[in-house]
N, C-alpha and C. Protein backbone atom coordinates (compact mmCIF):
# COMPACT_ATOMS: atom_id res chain seq x y z
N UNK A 1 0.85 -1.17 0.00
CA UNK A 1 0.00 0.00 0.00
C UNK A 1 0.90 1.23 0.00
N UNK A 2 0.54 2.03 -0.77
CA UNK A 2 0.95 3.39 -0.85
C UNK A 2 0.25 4.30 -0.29
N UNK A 3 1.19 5.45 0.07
CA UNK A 3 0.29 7.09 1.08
C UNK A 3 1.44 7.84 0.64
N UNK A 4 0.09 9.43 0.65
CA UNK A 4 0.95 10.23 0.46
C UNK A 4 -0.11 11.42 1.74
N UNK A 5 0.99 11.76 2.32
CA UNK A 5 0.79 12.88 3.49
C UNK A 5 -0.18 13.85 3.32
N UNK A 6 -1.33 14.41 4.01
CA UNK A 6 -2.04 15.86 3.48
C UNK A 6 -1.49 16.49 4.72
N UNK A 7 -3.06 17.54 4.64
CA UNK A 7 -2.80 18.08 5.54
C UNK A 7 -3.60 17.82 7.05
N UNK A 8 -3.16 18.31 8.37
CA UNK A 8 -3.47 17.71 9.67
C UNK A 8 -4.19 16.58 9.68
N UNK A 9 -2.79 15.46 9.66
CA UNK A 9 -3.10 14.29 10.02
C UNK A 9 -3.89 13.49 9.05
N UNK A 10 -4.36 14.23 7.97
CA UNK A 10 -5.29 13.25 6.85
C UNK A 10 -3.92 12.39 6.15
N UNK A 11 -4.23 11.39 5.57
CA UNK A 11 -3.96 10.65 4.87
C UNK A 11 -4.01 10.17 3.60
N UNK A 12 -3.65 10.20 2.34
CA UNK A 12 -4.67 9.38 0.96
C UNK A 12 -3.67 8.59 0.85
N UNK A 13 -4.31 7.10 1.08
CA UNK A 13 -3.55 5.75 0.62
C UNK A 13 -4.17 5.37 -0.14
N UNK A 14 -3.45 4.06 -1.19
CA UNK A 14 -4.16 3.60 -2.28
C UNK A 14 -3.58 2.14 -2.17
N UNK A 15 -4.24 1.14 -2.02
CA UNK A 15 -4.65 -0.33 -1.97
C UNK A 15 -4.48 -0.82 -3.17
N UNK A 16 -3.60 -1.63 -4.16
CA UNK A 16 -3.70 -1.95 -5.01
C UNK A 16 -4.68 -3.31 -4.59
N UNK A 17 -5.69 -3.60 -5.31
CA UNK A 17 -6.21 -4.56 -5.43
C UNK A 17 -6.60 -5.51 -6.59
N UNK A 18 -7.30 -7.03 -6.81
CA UNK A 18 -7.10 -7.61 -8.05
C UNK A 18 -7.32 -6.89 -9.25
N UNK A 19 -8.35 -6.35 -9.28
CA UNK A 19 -9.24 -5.66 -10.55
C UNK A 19 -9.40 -4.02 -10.62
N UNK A 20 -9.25 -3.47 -9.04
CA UNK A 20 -9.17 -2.05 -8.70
C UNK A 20 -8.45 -1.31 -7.82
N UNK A 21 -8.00 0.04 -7.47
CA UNK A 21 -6.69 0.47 -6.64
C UNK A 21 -8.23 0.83 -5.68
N UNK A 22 -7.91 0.81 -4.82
CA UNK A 22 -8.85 1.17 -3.47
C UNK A 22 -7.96 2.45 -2.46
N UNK A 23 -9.23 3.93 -2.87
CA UNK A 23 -8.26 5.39 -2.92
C UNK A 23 -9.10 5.50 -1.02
N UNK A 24 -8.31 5.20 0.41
CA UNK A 24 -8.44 5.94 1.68
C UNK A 24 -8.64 6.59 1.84
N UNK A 25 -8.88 7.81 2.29
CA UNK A 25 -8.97 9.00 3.17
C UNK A 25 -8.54 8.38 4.66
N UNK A 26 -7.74 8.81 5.13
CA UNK A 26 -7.60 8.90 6.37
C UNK A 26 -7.30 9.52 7.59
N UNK A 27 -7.79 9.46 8.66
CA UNK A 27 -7.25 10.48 9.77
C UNK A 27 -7.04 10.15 10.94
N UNK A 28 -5.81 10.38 11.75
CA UNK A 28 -5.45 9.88 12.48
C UNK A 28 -5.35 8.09 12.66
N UNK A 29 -5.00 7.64 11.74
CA UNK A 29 -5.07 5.96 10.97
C UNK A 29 -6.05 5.58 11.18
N UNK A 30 -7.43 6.16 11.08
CA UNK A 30 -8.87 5.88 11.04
C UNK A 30 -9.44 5.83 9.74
N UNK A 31 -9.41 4.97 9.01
CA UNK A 31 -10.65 4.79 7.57
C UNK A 31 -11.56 6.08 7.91
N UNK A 32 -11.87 7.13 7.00
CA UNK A 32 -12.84 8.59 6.85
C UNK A 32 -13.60 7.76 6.16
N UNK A 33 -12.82 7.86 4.09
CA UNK A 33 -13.73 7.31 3.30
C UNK A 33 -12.65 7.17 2.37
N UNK A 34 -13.50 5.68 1.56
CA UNK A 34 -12.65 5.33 0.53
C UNK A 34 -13.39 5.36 -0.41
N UNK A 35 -13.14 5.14 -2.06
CA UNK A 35 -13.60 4.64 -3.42
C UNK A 35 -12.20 3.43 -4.20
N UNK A 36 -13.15 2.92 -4.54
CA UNK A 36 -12.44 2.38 -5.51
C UNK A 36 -12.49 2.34 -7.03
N UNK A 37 -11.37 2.53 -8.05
CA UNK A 37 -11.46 2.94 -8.89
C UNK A 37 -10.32 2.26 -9.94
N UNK A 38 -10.38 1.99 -11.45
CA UNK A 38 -9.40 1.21 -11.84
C UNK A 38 -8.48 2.20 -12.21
N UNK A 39 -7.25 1.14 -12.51
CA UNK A 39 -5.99 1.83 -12.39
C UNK A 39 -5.66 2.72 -13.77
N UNK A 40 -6.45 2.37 -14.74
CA UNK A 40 -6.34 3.14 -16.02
C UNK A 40 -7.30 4.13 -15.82
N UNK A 41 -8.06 4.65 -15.09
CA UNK A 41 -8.99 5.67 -15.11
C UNK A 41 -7.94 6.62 -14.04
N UNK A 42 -7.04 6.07 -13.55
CA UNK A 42 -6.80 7.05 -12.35
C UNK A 42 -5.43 7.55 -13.29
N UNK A 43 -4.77 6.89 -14.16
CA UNK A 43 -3.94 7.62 -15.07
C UNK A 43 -4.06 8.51 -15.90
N UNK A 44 -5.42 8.02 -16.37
CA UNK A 44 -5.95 9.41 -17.18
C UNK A 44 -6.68 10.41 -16.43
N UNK A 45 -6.68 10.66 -15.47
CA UNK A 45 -7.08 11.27 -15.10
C UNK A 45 -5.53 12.37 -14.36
N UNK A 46 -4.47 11.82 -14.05
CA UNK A 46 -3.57 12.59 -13.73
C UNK A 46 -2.98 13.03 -15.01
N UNK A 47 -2.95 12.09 -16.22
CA UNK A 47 -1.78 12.44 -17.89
C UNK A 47 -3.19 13.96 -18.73
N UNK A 48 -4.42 13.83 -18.23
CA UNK A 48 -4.72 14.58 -19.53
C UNK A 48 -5.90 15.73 -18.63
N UNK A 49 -6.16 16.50 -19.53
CA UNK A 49 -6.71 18.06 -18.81
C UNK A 49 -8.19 17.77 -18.39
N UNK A 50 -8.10 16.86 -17.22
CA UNK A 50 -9.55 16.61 -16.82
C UNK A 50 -9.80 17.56 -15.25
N UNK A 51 -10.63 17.90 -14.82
CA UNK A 51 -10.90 18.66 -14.01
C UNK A 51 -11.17 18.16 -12.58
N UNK A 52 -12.02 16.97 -12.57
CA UNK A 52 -12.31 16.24 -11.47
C UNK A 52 -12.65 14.74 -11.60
N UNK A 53 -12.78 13.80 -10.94
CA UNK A 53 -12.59 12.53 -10.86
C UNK A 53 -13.31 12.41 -9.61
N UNK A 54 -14.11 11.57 -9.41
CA UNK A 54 -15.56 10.64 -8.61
C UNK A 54 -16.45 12.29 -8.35
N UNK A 55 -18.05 11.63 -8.08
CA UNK A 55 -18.80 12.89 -7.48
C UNK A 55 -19.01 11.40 -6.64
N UNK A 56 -19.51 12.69 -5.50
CA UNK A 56 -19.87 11.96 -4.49
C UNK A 56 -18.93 12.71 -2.86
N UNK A 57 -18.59 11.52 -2.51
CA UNK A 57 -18.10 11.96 -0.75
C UNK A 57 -16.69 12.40 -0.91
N UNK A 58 -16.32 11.44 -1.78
CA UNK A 58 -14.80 11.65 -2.20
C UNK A 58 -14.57 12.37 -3.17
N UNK A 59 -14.11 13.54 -3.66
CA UNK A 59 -13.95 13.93 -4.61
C UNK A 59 -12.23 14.38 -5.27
N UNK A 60 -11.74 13.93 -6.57
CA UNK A 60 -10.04 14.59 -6.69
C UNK A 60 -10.37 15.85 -7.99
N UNK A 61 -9.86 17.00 -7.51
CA UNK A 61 -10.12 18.30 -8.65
C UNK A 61 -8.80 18.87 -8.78
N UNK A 62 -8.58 18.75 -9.94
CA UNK A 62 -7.22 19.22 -10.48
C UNK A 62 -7.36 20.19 -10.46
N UNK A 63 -5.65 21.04 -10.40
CA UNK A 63 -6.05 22.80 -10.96
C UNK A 63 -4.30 22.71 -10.89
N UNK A 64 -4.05 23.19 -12.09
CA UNK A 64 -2.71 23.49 -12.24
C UNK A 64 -2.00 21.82 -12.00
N UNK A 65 -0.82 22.04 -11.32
CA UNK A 65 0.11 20.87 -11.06
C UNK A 65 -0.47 20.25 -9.43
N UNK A 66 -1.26 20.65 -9.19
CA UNK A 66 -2.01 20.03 -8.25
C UNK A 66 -3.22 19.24 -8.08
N UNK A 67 -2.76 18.09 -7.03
CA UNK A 67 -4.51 17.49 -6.93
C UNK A 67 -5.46 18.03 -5.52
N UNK A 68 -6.27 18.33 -5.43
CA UNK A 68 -7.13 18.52 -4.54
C UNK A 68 -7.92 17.51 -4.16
N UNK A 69 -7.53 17.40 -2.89
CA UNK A 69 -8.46 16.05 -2.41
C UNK A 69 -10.01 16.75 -1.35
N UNK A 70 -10.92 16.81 -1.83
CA UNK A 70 -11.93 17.17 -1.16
C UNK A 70 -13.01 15.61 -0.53
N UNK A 71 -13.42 15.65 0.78
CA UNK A 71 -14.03 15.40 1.64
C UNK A 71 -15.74 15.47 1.70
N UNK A 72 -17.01 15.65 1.42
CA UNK A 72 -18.13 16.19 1.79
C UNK A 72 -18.40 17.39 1.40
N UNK A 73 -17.76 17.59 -0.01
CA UNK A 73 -17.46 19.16 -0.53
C UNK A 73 -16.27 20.13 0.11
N UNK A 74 -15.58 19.31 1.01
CA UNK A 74 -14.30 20.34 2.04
C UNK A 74 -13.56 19.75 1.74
N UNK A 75 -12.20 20.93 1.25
CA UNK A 75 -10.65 20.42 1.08
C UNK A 75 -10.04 20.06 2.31
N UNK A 76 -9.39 18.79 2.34
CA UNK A 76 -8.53 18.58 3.32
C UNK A 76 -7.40 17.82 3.16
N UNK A 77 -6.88 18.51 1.74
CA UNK A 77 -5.23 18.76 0.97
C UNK A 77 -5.13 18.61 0.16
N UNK A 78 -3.71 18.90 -0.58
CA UNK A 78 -3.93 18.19 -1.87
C UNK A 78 -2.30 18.10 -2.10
N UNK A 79 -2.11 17.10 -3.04
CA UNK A 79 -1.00 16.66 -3.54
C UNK A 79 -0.52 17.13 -4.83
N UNK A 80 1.19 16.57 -5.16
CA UNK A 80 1.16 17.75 -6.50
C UNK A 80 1.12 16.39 -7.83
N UNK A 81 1.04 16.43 -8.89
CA UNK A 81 0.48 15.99 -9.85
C UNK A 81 1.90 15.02 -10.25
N UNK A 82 2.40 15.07 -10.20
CA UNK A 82 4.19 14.01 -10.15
C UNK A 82 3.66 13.09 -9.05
N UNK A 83 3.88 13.70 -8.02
CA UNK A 83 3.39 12.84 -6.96
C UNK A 83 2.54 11.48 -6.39
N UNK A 84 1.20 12.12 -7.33
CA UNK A 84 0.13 11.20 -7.53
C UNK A 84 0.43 10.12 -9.07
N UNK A 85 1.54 10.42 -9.61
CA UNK A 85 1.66 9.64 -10.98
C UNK A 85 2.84 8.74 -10.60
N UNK A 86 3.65 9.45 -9.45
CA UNK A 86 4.43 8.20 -8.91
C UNK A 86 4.07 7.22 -7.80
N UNK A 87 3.11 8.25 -7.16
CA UNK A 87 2.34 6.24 -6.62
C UNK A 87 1.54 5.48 -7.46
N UNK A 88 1.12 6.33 -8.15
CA UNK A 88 0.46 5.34 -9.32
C UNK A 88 1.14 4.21 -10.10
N UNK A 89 2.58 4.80 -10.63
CA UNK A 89 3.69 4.13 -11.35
C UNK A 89 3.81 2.67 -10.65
N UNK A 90 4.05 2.71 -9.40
CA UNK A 90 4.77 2.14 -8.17
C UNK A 90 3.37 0.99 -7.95
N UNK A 91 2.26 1.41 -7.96
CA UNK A 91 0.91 0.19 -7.84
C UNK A 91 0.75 -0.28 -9.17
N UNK A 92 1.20 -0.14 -10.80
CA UNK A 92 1.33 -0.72 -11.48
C UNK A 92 2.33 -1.80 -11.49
N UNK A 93 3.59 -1.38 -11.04
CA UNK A 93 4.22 -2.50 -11.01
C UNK A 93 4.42 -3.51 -9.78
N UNK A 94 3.40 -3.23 -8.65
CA UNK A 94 3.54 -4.65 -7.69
C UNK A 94 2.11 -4.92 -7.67
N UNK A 95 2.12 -5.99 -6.81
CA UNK A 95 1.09 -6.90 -7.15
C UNK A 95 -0.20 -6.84 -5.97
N UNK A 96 -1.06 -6.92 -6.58
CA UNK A 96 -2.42 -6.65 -5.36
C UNK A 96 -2.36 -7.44 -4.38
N UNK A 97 -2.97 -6.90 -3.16
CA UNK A 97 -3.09 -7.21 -1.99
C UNK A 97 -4.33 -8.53 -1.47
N UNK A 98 -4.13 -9.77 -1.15
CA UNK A 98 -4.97 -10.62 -1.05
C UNK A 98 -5.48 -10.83 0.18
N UNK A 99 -6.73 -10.16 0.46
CA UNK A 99 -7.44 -10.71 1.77
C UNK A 99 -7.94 -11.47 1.88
């Protein structure tokens, strides 16, 4: 499993799993909220000029070289756009997690 740091204490990890990467929210190592989503939708969505990715609880909105990770309509961080394409890189090449 991969994470990358926000801000106070949140978390976004990503679960590679058989068929889908499974995207955390977390706080204080407490599950908030997750989605799951496949791994070719989450590439195109960092390589080409898309704006936002899931509606709903979880939401990721690009702007510039940044991702915005919003919550219930509230930001609570965001990561920069390299960043999110190198954990991505890194869950393409190992192997899903078997529960």
């Amino acid at each position: 499993m991969e994470s990358i740091s926000l801000n106070n204490n949140f978390k976004l990890s990503f679960e590679k799993l058989p068929h889908t990467i499974r995207l955390i929210v977390s706080k204080n190592n407490n599950d908030w909220v997750c989605r799951k989503e496949k791994l070719i939708n989450l590439l195109a969505f960092a390589e080409v000029n898309k704006d936002g990715l899931f509606k709903g609880r979880l939401q990721l909105l690009k702007s510039d070289d940044r991702i915005d990770v919003q919550v219930k309509s509230e930001l609570i961080g965001s990561v920069s756009n390299e960043a999110f394409r190198k954990v991505l890189s890194e869950l393409k090449r190992s192997k899903p997690l078997i529960r």
